[in-house]
Protein backbone atom coordinates (compact mmCIF):
# COMPACT_ATOMS: atom_id res chain seq x y z
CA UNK A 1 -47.50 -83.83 59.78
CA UNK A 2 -50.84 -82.54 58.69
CA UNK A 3 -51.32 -82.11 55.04
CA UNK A 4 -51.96 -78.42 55.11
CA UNK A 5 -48.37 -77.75 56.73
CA UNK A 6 -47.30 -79.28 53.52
CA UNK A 7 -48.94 -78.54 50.44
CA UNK A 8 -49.76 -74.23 51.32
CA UNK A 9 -46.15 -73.58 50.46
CA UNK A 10 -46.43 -75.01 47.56
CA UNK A 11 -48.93 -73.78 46.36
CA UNK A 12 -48.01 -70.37 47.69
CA UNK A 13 -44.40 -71.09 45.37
CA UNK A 14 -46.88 -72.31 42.43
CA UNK A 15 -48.66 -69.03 42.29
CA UNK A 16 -45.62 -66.98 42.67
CA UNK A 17 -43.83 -68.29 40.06
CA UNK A 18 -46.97 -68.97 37.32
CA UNK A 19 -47.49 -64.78 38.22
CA UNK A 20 -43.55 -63.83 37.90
CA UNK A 21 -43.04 -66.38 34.91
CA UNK A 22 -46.13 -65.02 32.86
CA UNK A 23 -44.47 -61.47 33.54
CA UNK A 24 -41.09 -62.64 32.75
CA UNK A 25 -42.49 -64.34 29.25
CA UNK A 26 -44.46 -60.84 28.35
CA UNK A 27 -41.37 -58.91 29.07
CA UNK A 28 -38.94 -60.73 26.96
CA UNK A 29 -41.20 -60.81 23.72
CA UNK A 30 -42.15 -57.02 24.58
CA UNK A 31 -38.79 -55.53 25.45
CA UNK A 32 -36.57 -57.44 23.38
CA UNK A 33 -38.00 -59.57 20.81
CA UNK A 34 -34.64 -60.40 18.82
CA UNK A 35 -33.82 -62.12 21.65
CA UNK A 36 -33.86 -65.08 20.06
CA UNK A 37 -31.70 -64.04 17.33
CA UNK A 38 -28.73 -63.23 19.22
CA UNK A 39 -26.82 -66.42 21.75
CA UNK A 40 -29.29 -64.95 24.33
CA UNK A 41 -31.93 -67.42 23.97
CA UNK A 42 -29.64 -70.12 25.94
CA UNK A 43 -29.64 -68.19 29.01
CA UNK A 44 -33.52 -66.92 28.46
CA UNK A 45 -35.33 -70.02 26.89
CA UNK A 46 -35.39 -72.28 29.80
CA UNK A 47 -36.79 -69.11 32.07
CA UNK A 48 -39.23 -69.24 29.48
CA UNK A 49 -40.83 -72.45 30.79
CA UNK A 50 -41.82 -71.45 34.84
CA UNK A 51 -45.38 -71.09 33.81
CA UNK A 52 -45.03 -74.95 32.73
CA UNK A 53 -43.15 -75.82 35.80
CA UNK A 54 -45.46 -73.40 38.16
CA UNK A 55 -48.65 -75.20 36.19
CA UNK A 56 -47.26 -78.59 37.16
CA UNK A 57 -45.84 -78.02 40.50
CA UNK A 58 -49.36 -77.00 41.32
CA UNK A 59 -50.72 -79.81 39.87
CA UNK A 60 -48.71 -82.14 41.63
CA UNK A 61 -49.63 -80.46 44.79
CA UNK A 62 -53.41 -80.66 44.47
CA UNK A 63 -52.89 -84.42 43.63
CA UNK A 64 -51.05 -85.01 46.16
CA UNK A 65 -53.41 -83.18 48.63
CA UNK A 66 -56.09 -85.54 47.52
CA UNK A 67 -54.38 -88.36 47.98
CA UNK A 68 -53.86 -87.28 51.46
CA UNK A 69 -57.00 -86.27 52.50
CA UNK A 70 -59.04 -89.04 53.78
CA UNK A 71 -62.53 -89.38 51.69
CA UNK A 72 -66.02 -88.58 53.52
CA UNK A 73 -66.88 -91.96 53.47
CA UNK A 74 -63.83 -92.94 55.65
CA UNK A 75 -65.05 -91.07 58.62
């Protein structure tokens, strides 16, 4: 399977979700900011974290396409 058929969705999901969690993050603290007072913050604090996740998950992908390309020298 050729490595682009594999790593554009993910990185395609990685952007997506660093662009909707960033949003997500501003809206909480903007909208509601005693979120955190109230049991809320159970259900909302993990959502918190897709811009860590996205950030990683696209990390992982650009190792992994590197790893799967094959180098010039190779050739």
């Amino acid at each position: 399977m050729p490595i682009t058929l594999e790593t554009v969705p993910a990185t395609v999901v990685s952007l997506t979700i660093v662009t909707r969690g960033v949003r997500l993050v501003r809206r909480v603290f903007a909208v509601t900011p005693e979120v955190f007072a109230d049991s809320w913050w159970v259900t909302i604090g993990p959502t918190l974290l897709f811009p860590v996740w996205a950030v990683g998950l696209g990390w992982a992908t650009f190792a992994y396409r590197e790893r799967g390309l094959p180098d010039e020298a190779e050739k």
